[in-house]
N, C-alpha and C. Protein backbone atom coordinates (compact mmCIF):
# COMPACT_ATOMS: atom_id res chain seq x y z
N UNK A 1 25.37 -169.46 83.14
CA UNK A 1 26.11 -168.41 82.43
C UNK A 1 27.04 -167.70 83.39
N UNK A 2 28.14 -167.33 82.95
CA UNK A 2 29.50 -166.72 83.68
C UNK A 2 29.98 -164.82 83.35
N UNK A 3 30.13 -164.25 83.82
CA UNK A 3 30.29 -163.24 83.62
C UNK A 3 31.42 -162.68 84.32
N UNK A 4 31.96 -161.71 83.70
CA UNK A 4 33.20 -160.78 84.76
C UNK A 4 33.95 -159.72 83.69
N UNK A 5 33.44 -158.58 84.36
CA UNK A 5 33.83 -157.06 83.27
C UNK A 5 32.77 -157.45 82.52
N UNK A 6 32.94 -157.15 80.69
CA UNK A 6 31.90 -156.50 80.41
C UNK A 6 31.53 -157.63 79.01
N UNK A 7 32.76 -158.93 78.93
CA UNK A 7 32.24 -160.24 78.41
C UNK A 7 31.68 -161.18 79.31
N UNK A 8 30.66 -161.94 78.82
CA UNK A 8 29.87 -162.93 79.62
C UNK A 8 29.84 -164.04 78.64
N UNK A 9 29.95 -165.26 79.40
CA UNK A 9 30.31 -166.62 78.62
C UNK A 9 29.13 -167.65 78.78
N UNK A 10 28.37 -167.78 77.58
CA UNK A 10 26.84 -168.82 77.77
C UNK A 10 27.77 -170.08 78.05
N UNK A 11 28.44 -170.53 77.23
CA UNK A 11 28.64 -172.16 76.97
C UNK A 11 30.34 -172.02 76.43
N UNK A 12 31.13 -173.23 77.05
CA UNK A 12 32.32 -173.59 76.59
C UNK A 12 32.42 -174.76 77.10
N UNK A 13 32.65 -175.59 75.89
CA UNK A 13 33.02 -176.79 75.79
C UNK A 13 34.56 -177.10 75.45
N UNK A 14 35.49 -178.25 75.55
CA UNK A 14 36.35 -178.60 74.97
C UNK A 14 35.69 -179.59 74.01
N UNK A 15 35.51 -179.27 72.57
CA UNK A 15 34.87 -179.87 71.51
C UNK A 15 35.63 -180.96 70.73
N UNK A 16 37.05 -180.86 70.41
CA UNK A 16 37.73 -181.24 69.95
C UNK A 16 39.15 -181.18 70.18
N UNK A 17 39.62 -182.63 70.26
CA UNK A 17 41.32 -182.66 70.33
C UNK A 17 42.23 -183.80 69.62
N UNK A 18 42.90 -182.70 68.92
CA UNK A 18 43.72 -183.42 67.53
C UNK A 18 45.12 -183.64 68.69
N UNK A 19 45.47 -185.22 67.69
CA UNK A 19 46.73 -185.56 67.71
C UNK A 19 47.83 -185.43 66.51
N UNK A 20 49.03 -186.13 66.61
CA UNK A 20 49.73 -185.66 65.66
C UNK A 20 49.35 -185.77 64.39
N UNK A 21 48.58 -186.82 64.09
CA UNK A 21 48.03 -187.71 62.84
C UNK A 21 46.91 -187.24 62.59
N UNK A 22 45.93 -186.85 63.29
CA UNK A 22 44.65 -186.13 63.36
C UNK A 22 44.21 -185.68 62.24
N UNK A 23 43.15 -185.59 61.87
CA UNK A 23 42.64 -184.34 60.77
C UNK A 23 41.86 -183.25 61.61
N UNK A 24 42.82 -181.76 60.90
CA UNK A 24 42.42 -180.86 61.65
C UNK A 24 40.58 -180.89 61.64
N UNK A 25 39.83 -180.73 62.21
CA UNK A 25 38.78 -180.10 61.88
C UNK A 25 38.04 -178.61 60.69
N UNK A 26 37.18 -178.64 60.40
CA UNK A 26 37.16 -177.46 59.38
C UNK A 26 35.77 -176.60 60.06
N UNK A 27 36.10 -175.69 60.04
CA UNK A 27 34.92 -174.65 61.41
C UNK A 27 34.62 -173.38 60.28
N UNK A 28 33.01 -173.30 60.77
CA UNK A 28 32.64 -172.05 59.75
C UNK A 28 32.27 -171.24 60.38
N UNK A 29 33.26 -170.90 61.99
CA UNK A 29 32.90 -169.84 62.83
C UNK A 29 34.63 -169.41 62.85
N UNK A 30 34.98 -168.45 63.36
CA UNK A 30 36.53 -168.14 63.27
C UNK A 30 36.88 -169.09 64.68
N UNK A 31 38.27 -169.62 64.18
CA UNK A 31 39.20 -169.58 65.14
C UNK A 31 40.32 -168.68 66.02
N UNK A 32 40.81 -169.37 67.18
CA UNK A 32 41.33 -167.84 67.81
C UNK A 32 42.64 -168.70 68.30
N UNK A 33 44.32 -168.79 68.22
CA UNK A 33 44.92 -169.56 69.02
C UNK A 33 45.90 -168.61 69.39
N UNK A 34 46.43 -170.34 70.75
CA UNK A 34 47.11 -169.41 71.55
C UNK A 34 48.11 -170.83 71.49
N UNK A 35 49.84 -169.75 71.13
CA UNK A 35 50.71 -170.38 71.17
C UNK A 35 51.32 -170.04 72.46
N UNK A 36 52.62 -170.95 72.61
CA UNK A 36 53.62 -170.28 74.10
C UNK A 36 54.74 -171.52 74.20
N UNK A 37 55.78 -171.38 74.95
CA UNK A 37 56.22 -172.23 75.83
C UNK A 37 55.65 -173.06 76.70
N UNK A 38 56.43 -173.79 76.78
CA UNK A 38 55.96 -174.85 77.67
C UNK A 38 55.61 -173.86 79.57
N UNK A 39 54.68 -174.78 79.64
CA UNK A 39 54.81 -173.75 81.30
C UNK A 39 54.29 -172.16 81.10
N UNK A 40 54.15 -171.65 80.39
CA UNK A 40 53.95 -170.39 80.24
C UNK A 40 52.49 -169.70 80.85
N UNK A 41 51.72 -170.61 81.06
CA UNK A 41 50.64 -169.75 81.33
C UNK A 41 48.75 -170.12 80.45
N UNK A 42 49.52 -171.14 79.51
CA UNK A 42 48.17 -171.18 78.24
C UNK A 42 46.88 -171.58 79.15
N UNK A 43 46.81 -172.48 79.43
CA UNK A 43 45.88 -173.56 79.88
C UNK A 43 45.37 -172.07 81.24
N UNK A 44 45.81 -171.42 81.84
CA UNK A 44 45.60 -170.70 82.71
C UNK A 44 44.87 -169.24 81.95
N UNK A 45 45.53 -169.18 81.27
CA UNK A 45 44.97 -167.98 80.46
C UNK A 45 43.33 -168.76 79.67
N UNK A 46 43.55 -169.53 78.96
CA UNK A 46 42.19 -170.32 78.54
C UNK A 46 40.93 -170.28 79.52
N UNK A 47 41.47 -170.64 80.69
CA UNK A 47 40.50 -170.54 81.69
C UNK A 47 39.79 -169.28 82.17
N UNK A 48 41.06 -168.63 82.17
CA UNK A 48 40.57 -167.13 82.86
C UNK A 48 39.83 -166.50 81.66
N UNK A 49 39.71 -166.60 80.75
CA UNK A 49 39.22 -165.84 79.56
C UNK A 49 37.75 -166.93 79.59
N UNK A 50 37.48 -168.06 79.57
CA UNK A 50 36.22 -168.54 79.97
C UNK A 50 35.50 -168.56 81.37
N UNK A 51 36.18 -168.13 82.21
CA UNK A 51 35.55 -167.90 83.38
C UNK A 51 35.12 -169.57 84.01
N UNK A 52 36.44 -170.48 83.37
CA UNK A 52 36.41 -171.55 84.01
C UNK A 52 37.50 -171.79 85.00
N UNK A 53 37.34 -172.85 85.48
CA UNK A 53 38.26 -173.17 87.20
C UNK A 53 39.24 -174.31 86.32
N UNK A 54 38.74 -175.06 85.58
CA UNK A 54 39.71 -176.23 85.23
C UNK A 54 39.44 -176.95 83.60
N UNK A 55 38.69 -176.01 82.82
CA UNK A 55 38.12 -176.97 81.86
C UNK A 55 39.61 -177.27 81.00
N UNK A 56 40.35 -176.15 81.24
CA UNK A 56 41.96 -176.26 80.52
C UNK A 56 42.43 -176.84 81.21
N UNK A 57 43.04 -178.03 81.32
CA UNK A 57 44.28 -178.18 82.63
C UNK A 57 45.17 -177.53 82.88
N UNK A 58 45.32 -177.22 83.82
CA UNK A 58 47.14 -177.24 84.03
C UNK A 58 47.71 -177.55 84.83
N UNK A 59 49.14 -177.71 84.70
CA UNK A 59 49.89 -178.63 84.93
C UNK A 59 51.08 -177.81 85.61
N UNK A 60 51.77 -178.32 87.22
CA UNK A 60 53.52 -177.93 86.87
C UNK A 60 54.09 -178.68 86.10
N UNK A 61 53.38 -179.61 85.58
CA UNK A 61 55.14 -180.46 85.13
C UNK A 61 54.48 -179.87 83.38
N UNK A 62 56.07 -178.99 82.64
CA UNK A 62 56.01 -178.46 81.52
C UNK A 62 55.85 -179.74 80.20
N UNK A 63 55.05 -179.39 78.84
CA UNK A 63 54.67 -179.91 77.91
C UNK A 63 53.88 -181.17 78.13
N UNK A 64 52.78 -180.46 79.34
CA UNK A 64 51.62 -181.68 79.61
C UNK A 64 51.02 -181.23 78.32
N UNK A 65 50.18 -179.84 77.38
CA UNK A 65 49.52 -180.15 76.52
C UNK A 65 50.66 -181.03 75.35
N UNK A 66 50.17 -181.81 74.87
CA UNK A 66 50.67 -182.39 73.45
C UNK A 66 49.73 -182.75 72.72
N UNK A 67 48.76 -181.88 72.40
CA UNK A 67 47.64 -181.82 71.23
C UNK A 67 47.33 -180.55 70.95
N UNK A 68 46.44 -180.69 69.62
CA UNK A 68 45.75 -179.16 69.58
C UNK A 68 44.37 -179.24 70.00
N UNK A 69 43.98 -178.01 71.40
CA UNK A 69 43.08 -178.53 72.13
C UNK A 69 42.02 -177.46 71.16
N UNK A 70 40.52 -177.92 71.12
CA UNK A 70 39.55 -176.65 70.53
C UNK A 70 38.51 -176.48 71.49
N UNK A 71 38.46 -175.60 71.82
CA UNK A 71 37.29 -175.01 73.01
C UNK A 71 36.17 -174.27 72.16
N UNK A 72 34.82 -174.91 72.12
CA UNK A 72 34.18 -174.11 71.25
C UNK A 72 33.25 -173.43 72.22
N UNK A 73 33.15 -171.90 71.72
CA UNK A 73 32.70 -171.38 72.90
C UNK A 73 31.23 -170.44 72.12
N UNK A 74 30.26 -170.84 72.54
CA UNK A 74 29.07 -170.35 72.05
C UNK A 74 28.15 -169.96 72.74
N UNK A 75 27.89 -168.58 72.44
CA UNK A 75 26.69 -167.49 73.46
C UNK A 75 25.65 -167.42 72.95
N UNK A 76 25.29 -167.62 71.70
CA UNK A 76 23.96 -167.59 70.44
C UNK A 76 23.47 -165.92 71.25
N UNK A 77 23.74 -165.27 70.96
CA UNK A 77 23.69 -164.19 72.25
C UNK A 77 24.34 -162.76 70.72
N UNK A 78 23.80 -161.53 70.44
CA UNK A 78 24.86 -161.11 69.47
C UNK A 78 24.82 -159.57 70.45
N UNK A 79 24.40 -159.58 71.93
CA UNK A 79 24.71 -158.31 72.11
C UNK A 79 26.36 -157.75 72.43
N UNK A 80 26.58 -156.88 72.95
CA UNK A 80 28.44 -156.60 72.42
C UNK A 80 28.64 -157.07 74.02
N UNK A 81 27.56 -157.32 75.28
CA UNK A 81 28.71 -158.07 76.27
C UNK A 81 28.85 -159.37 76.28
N UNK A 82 28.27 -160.15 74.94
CA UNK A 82 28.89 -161.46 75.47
C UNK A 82 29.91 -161.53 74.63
N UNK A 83 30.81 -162.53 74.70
CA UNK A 83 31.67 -163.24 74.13
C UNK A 83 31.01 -163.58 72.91
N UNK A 84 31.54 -163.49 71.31
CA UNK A 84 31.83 -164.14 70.34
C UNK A 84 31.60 -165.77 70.10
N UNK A 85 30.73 -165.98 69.11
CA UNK A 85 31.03 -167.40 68.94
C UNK A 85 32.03 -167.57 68.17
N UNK A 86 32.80 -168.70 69.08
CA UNK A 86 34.25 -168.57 68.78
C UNK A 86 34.96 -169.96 68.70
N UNK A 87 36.11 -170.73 68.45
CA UNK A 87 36.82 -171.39 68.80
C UNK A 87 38.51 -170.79 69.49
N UNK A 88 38.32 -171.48 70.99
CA UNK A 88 39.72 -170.71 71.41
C UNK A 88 40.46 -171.93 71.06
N UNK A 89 41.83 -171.77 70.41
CA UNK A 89 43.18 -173.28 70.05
C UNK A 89 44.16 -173.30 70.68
N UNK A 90 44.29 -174.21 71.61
CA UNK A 90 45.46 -174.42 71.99
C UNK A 90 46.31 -175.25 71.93
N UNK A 91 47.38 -174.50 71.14
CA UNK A 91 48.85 -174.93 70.46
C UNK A 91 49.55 -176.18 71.94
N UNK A 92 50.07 -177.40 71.05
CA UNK A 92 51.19 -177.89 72.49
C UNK A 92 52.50 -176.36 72.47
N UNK A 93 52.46 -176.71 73.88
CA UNK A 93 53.85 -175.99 74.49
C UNK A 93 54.93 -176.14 73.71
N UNK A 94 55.69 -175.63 73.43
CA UNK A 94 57.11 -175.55 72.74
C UNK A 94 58.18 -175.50 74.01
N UNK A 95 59.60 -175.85 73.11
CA UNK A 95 60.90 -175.29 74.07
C UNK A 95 60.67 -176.02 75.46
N UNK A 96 60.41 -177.65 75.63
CA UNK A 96 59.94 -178.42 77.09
C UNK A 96 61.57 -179.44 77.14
N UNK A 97 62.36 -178.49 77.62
CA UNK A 97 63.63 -178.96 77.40
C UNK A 97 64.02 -180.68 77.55
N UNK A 98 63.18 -181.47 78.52
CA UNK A 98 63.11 -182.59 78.38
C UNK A 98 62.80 -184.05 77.47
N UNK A 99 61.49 -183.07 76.66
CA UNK A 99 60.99 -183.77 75.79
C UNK A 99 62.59 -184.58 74.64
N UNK A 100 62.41 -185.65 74.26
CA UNK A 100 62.98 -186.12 72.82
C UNK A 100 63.06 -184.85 71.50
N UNK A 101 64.04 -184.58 70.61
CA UNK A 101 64.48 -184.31 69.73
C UNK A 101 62.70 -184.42 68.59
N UNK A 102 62.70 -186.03 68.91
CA UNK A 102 61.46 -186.56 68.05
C UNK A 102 60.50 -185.87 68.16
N UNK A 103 59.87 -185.64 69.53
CA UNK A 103 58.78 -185.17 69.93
C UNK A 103 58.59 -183.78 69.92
N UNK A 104 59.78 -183.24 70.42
CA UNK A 104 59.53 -181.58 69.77
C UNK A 104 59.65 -181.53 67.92
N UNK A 105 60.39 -182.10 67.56
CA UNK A 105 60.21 -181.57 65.80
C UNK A 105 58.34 -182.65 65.53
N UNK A 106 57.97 -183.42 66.29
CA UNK A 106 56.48 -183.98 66.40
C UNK A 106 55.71 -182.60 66.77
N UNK A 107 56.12 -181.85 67.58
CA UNK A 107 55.10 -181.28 67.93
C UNK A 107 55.13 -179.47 67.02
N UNK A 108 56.65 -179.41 66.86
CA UNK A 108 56.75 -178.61 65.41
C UNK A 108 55.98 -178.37 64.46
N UNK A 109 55.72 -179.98 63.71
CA UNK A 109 54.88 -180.18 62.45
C UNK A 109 53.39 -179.86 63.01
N UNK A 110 53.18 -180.69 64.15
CA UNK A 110 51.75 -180.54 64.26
C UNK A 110 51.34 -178.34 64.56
N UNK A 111 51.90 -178.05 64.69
CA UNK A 111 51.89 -176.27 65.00
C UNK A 111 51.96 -175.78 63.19
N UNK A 112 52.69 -176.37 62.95
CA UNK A 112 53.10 -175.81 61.25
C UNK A 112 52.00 -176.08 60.53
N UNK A 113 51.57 -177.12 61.24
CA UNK A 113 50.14 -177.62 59.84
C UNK A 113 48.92 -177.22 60.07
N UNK A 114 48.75 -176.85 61.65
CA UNK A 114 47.76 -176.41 61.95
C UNK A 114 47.45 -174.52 61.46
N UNK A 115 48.41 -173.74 61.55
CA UNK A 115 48.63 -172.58 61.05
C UNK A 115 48.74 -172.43 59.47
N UNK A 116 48.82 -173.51 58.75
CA UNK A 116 49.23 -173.80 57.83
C UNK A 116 47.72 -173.93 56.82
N UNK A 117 47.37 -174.95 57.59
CA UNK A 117 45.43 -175.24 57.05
C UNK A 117 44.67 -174.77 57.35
N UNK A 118 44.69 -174.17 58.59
CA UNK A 118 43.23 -173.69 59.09
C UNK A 118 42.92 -172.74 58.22
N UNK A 119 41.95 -172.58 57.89
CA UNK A 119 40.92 -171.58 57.04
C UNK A 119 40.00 -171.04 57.56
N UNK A 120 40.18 -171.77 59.35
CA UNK A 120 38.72 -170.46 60.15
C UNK A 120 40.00 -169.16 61.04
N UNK A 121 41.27 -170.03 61.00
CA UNK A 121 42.01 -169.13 62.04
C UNK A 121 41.95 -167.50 61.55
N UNK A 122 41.80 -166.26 62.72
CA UNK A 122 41.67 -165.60 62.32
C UNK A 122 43.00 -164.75 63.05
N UNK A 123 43.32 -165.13 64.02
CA UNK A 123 44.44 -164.47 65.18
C UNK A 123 45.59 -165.44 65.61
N UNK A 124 46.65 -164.97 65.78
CA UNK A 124 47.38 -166.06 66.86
C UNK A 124 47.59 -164.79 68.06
N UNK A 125 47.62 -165.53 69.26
CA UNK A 125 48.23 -165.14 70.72
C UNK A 125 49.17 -166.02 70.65
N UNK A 126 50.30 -164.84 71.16
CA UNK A 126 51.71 -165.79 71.42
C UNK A 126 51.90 -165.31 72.95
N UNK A 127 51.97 -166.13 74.06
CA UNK A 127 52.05 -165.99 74.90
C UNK A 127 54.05 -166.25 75.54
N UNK A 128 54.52 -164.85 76.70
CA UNK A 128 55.61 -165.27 76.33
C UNK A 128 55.44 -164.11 78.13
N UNK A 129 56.41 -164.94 79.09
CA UNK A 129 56.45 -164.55 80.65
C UNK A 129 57.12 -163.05 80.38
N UNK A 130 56.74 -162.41 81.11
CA UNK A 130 56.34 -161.09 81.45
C UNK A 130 58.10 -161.16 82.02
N UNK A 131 58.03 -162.00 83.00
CA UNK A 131 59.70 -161.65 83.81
C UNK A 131 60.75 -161.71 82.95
N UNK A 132 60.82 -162.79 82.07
CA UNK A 132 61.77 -162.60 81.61
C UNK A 132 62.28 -162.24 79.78
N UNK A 133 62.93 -162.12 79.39
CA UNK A 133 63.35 -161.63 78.08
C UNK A 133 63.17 -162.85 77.26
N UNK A 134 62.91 -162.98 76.10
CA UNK A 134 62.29 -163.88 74.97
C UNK A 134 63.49 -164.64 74.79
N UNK A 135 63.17 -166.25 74.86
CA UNK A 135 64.06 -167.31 74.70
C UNK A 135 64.49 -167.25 73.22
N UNK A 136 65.26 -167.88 72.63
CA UNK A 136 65.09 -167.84 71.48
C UNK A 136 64.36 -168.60 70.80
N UNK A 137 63.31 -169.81 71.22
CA UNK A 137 62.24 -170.43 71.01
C UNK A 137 61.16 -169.52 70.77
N UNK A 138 61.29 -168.20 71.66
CA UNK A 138 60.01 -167.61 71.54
C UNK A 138 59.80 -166.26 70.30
N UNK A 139 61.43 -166.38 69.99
CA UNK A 139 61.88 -165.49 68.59
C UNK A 139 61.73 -166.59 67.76
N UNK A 140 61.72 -167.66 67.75
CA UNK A 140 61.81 -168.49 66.79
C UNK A 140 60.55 -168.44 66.10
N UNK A 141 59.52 -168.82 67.07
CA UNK A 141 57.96 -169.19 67.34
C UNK A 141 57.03 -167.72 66.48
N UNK A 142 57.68 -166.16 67.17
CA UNK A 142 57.29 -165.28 66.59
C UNK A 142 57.75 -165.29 65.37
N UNK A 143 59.07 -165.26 64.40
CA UNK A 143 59.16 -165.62 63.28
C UNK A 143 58.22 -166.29 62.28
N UNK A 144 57.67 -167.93 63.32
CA UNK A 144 57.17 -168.69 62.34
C UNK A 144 55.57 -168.36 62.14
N UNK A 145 55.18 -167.72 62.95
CA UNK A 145 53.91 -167.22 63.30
C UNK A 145 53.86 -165.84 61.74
N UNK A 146 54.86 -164.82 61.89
CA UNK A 146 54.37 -163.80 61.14
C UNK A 146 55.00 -164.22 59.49
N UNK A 147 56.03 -165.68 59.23
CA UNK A 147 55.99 -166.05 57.98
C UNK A 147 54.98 -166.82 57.29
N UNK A 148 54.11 -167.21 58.62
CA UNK A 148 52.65 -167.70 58.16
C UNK A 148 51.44 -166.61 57.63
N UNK A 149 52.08 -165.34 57.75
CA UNK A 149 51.00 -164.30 56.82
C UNK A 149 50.23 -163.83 58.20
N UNK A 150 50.48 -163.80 59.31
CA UNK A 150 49.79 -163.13 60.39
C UNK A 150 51.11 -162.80 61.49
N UNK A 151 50.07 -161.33 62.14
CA UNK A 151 50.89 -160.51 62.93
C UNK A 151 50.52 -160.92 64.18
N UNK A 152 51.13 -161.74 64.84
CA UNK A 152 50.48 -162.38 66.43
C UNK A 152 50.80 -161.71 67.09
N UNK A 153 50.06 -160.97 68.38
CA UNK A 153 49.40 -160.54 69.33
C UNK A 153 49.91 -161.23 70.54
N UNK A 154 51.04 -160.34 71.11
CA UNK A 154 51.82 -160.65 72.34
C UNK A 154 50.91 -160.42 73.20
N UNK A 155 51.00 -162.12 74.22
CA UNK A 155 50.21 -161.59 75.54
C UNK A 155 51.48 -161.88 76.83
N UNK A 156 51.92 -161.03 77.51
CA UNK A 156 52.92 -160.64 78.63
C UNK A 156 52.09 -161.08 79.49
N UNK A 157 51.93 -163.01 79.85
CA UNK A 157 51.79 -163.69 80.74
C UNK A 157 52.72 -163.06 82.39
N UNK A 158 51.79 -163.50 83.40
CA UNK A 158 52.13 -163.46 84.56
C UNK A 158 52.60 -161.97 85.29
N UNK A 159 52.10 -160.84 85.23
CA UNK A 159 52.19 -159.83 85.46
C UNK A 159 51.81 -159.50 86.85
N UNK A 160 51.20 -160.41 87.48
CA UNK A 160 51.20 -160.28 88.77
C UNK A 160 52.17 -160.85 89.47
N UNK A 161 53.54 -161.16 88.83
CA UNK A 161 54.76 -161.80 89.59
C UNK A 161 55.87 -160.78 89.90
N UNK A 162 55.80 -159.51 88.85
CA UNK A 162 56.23 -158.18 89.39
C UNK A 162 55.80 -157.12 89.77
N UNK A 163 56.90 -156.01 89.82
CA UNK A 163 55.84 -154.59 90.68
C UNK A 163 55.68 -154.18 89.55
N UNK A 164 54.66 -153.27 89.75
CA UNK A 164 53.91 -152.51 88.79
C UNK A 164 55.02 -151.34 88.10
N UNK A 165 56.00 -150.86 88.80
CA UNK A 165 57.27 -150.28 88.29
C UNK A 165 58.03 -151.05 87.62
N UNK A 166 57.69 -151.64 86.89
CA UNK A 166 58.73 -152.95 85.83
C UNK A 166 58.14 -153.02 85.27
N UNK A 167 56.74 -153.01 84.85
CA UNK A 167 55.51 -153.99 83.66
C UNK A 167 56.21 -153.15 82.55
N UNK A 168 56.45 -151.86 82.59
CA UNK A 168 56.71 -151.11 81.01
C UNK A 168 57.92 -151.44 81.07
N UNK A 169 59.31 -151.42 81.65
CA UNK A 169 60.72 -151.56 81.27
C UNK A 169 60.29 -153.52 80.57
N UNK A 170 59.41 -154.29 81.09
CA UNK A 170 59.32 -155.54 80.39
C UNK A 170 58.91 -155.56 79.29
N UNK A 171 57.75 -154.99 79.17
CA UNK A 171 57.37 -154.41 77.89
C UNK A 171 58.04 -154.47 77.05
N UNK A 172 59.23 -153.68 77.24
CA UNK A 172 60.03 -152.73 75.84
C UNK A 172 60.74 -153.99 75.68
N UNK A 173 61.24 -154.41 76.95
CA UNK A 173 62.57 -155.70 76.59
C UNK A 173 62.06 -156.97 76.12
N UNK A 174 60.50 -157.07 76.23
CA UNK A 174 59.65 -158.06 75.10
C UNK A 174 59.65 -157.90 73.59
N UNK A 175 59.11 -156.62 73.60
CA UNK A 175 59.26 -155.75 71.92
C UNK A 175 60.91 -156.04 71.36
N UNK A 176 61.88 -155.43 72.59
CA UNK A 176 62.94 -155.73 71.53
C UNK A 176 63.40 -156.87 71.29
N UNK A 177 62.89 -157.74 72.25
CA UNK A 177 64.00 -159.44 71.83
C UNK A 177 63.23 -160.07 71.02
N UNK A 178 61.53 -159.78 71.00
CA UNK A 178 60.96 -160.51 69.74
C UNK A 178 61.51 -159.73 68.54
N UNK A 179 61.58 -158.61 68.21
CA UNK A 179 61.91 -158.12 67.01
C UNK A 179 60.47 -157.38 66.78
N UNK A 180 59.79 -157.23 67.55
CA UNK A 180 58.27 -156.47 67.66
C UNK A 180 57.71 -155.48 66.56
N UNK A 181 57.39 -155.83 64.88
CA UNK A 181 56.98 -155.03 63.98
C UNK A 181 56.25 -153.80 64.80
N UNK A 182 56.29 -152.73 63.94
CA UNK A 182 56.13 -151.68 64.22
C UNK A 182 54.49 -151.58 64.43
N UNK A 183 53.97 -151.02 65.19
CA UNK A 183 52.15 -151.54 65.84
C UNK A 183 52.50 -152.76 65.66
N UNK A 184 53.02 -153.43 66.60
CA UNK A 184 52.74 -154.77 67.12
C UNK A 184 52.41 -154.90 68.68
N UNK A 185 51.05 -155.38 68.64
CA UNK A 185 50.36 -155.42 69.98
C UNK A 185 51.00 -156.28 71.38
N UNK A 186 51.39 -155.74 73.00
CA UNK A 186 51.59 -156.23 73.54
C UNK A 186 50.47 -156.13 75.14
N UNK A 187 49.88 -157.30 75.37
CA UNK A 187 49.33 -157.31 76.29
C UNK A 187 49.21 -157.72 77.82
N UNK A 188 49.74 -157.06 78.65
CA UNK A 188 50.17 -157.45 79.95
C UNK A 188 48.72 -158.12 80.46
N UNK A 189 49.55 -159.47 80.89
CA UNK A 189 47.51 -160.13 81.63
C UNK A 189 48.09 -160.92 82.83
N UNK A 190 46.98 -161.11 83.50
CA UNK A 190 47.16 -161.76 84.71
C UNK A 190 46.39 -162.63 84.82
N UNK A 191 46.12 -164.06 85.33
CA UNK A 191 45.21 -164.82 85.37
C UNK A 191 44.99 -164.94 86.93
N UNK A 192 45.70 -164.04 87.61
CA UNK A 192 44.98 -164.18 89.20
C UNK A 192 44.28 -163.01 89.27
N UNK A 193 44.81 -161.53 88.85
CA UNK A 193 43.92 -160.72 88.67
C UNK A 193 43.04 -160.80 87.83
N UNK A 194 42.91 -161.10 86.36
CA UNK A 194 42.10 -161.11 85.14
C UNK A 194 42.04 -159.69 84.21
N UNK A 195 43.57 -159.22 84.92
CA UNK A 195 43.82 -158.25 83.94
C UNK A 195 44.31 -158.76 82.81
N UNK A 196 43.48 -158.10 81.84
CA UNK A 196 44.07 -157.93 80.63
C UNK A 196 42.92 -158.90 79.55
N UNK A 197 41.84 -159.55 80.22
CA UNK A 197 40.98 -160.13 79.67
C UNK A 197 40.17 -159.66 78.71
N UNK A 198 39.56 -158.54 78.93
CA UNK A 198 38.74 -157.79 78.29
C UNK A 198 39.23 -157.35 76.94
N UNK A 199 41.00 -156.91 76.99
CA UNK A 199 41.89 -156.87 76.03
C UNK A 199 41.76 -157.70 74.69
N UNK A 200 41.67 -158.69 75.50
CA UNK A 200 41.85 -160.18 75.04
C UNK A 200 40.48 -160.71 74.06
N UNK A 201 39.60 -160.03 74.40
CA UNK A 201 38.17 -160.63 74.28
C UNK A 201 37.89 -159.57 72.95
N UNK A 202 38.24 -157.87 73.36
CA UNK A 202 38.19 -156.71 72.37
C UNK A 202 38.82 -157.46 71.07
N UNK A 203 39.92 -158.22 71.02
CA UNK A 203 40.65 -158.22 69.75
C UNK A 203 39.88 -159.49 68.93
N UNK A 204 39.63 -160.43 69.71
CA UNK A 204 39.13 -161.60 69.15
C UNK A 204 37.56 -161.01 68.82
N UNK A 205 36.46 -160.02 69.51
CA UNK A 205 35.40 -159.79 69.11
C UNK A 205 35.70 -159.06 67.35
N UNK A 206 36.99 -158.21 67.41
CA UNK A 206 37.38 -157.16 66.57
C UNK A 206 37.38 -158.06 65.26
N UNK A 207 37.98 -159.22 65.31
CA UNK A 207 37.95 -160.34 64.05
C UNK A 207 37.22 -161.37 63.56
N UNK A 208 36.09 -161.63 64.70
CA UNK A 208 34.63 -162.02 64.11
C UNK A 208 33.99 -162.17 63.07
């Protein structure tokens, strides 16, 4: 068992991983996903939120995930410091400027259908770099996220790459280039510090 702050993690597995053709799985525990760009941080954030070293990969070279990965993560445990039995999802990377035409509108559908069917999803995390201002992939992505009937939950990847006198001027210039509904949540996290975990863990326990 793994612990750090005030969630503790019995068991995480990678349980399941769909391809394009796949049938999603159907789960009678909630799901929790996390969308982003390519490169952004997912597979790093996955980890740091399980208190694993590598069960996510990651990768430098951008749009290594190209599946939807499911981490089922189970504490059989119901006091309030462990972790949730949960499924964490991770979306393929978007916006991997190399990829084929084919393969991004491939990996389009597979994001559309998965948001589309799931019936355990309860949250999306849209993960989107802290340094810089929202691509228009990542306005795109927030669009398609809140015409799917949910308000996704900005996480302001990589916050340990600036000074601490910038995190709020990024902030705001996140809020405004997504188009940030009014209480729309933004969460500065770090996966070398593990700020912002607990954040992370509060919202997904909150929808249980």
């Amino acid at each position: 068992m793994s612990e750090a702050g005030s969630y503790k993690i019995r068991e995480a597995v990678l349980e399941t991983v769909c391809g394009v053709t796949s049938t999603l799985p159907k789960h009678d525990i909630p799901e929790f996903a996390f969308a982003g760009k390519s490169n952004v941080g997912k597979s790093s954030l996955i980890n740091t939120l399980l208190l694993r070293k590598s069960l996510a990969r990651t990768s430098s070279q951008p749009g290594k995930t190209q599946t939807i990965n499911f981490y089922r993560i189970n504490s059989a445990e119901t006091r309030e410091d462990f972790a949730p039995d949960s499924y964490l999802v991770d979306l393929p990377g978007y916006g991997y400027a190399n990829a084929s035409v084919e393969i991004k509108a491939r990996w389009g559908r597979m994001i559309e259908r998965y948001l589309r069917d799931s019936e355990a999803l309860r949250l999306v995390f849209l993960l989107v770099d802290i340094r810089h201002d929202p691509s228009a992939n990542d306005r795109m992505m927030y669009e398609w996220i809140v015409s799917s009937g949910m308000e996704p939950v900005i996480i302001a990847t990589k916050k340990d790459k600036i000074k601490k006198s910038a995190v709020d001027r990024q902030v705001k210039a996140l809020k405004a280039g997504l188009g940030l509904r009014k209480g729309g949540i933004v969460i500065p996290f770090s996966s070398e510090t593990r700020e912002g975990r607990e954040e992370v863990w509060e919202l997904i326990r909150g929808r249980n």
